[in-house]
C-alpha atoms as a PDB file:
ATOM      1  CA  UNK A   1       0.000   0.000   0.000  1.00  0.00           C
ATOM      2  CA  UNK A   2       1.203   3.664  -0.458  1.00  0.00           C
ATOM      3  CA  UNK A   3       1.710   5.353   2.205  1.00  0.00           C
ATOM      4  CA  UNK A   4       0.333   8.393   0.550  1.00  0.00           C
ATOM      5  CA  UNK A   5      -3.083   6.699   1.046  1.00  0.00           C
ATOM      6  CA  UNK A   6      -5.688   8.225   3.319  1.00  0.00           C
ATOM      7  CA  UNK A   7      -6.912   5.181   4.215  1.00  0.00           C
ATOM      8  CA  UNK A   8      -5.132   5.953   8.134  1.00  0.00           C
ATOM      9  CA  UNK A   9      -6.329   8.629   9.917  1.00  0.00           C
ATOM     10  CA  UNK A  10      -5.477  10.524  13.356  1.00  0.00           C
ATOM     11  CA  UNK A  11      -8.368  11.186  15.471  1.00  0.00           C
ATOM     12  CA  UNK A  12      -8.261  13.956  18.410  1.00  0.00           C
ATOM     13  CA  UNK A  13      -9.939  13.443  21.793  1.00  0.00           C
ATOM     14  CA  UNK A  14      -9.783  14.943  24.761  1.00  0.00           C
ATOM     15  CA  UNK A  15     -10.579  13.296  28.427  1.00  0.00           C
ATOM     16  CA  UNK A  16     -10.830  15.685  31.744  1.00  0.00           C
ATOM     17  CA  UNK A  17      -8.377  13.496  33.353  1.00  0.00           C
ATOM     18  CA  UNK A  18      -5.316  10.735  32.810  1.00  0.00           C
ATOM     19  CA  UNK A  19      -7.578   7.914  34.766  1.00  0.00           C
ATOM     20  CA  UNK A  20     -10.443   8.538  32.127  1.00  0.00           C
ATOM     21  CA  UNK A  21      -7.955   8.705  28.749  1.00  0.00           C
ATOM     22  CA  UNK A  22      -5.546   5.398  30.378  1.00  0.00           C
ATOM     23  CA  UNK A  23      -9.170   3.995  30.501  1.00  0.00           C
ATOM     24  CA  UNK A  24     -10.544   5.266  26.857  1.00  0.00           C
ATOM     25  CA  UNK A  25      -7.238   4.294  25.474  1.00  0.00           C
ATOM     26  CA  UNK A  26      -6.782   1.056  26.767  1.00  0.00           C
ATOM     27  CA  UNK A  27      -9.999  -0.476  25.502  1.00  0.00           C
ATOM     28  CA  UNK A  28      -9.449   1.171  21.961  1.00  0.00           C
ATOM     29  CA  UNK A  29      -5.817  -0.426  21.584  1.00  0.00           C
ATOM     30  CA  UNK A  30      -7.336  -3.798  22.996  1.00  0.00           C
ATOM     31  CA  UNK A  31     -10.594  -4.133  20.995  1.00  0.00           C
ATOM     32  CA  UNK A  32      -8.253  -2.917  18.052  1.00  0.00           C
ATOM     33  CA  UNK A  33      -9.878   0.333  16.957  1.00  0.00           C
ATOM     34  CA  UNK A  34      -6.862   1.990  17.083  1.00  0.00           C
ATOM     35  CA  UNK A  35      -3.097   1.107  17.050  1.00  0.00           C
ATOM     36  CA  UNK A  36      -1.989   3.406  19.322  1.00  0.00           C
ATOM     37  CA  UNK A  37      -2.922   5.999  21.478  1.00  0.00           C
ATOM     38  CA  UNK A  38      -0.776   9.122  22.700  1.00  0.00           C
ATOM     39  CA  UNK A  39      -1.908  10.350  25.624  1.00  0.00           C
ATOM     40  CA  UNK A  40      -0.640  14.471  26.619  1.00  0.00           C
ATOM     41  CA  UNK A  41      -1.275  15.401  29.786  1.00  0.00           C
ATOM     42  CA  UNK A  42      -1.628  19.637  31.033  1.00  0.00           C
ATOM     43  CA  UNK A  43      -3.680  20.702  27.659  1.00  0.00           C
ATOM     44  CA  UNK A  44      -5.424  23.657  28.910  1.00  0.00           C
ATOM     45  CA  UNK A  45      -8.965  23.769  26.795  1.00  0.00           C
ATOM     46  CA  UNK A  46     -11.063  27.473  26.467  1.00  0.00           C
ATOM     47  CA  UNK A  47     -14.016  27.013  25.135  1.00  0.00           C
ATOM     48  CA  UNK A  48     -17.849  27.827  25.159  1.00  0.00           C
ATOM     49  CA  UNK A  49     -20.554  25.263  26.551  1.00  0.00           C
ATOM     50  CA  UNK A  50     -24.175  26.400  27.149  1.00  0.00           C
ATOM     51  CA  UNK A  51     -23.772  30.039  27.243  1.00  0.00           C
ATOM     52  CA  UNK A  52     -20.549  30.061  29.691  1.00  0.00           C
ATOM     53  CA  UNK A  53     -16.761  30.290  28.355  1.00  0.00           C
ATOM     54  CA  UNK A  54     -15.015  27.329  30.404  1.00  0.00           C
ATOM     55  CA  UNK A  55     -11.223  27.180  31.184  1.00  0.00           C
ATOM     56  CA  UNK A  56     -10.199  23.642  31.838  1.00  0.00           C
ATOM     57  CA  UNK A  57      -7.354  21.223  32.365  1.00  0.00           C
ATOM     58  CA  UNK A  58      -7.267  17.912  29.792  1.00  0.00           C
ATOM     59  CA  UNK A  59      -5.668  14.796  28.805  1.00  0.00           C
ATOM     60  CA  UNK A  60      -5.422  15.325  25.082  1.00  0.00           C
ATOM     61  CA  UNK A  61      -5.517  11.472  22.894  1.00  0.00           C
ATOM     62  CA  UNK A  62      -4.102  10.986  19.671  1.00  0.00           C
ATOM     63  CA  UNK A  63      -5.321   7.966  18.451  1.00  0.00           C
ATOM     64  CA  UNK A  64      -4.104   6.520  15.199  1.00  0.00           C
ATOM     65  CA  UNK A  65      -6.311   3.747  13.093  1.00  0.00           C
ATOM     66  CA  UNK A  66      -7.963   2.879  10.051  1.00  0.00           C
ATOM     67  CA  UNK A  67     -10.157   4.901   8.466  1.00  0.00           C
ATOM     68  CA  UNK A  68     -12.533   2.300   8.221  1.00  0.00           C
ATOM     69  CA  UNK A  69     -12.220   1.964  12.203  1.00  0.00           C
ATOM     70  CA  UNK A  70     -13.563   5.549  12.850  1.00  0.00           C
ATOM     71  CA  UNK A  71     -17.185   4.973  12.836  1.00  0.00           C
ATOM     72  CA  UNK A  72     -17.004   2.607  15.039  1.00  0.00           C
ATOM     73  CA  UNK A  73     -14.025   3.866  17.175  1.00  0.00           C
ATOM     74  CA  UNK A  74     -16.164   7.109  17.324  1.00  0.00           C
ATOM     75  CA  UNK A  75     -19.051   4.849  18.670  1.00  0.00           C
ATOM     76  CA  UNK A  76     -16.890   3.093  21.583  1.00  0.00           C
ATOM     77  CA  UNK A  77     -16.028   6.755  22.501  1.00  0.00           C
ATOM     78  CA  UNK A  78     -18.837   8.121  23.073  1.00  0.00           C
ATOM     79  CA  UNK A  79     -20.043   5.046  25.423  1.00  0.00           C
ATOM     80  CA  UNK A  80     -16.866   5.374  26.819  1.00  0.00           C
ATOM     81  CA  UNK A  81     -16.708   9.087  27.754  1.00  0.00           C
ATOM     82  CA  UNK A  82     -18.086  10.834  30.323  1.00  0.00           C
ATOM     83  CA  UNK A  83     -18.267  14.236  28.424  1.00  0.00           C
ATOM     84  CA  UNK A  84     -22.244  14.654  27.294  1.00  0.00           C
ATOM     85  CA  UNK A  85     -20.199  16.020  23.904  1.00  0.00           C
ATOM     86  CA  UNK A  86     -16.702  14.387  23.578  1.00  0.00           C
ATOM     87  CA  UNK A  87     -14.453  15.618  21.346  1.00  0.00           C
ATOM     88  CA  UNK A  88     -13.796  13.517  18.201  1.00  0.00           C
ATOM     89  CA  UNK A  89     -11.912  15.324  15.382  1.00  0.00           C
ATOM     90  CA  UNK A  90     -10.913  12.858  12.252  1.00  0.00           C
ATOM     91  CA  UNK A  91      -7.721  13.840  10.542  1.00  0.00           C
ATOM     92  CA  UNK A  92      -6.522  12.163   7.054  1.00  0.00           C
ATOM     93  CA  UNK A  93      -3.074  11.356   6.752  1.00  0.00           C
ATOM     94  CA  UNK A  94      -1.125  12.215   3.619  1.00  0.00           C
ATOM     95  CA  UNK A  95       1.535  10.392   4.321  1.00  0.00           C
ATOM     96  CA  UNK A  96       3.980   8.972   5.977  1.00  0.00           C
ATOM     97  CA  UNK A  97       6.728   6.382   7.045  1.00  0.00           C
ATOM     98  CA  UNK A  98       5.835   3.489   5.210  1.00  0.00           C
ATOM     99  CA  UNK A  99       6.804   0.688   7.854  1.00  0.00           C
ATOM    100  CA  UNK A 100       4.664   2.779  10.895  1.00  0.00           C
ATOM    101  CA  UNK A 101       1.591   3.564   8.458  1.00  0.00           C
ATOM    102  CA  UNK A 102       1.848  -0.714   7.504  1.00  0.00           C
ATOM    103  CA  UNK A 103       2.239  -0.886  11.353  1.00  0.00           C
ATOM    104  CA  UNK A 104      -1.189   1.056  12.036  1.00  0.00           C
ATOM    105  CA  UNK A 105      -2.803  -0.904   8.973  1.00  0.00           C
ATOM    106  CA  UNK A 106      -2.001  -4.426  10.658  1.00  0.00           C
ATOM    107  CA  UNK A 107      -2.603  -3.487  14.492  1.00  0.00           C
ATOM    108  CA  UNK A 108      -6.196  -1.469  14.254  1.00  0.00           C
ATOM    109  CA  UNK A 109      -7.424  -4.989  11.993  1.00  0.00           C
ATOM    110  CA  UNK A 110     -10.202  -6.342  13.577  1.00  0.00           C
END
């Protein structure tokens, strides 16, 4: 496969806390959804929810899979996350290294 493909994809979530993403991320990686899952601690998030601009600390994911995974990875986020609204943000990749783009390909397989 090229690795100029878009069939791999980065997907952005954040969690309000490193117990919640550890959790999120875990069962992703295990029930294959995703390869792997970066987990950044101290993201500070502004944003507006119901009428008020909030100012809080996250766990920022960045989850890499198959972009045939997202549907259903966005799914098993969702019932996952405690957030009413969790952030899911799908992100194409235009390319890459070859051997860690075959890497993602293999591991998010169901």
């Amino acid at each position: 496969m090229s690795c100029s493909e878009a069939d791999i994809q980065v997907v952005l979530v954040t969690a309000p806390d490193i117990d919640v993403a550890t959790r999120i991320a875990g069962a992703l990686v295990e029930e294959r959804l995703a390869a792997c899952v970066n987990l950044v601690p101290g993201v500070r998030s502004i944003y507006r929810w119901n009428g008020r601009v909030e100012n809080d600390s996250e766990v920022l994911m960045i989850i890499k899979t198959r972009a045939d995974r997202s549907v259903e990875l966005t799914e098993r986020v969702r019932a996952l996350h405690p957030y009413d609204t969790p952030e899911v943000v799908l992100i194409p990749v235009a390319g890459g290294s070859r051997d860690y783009l075959d890497w993602v390909r293999a591991e998010a397989t169901p």
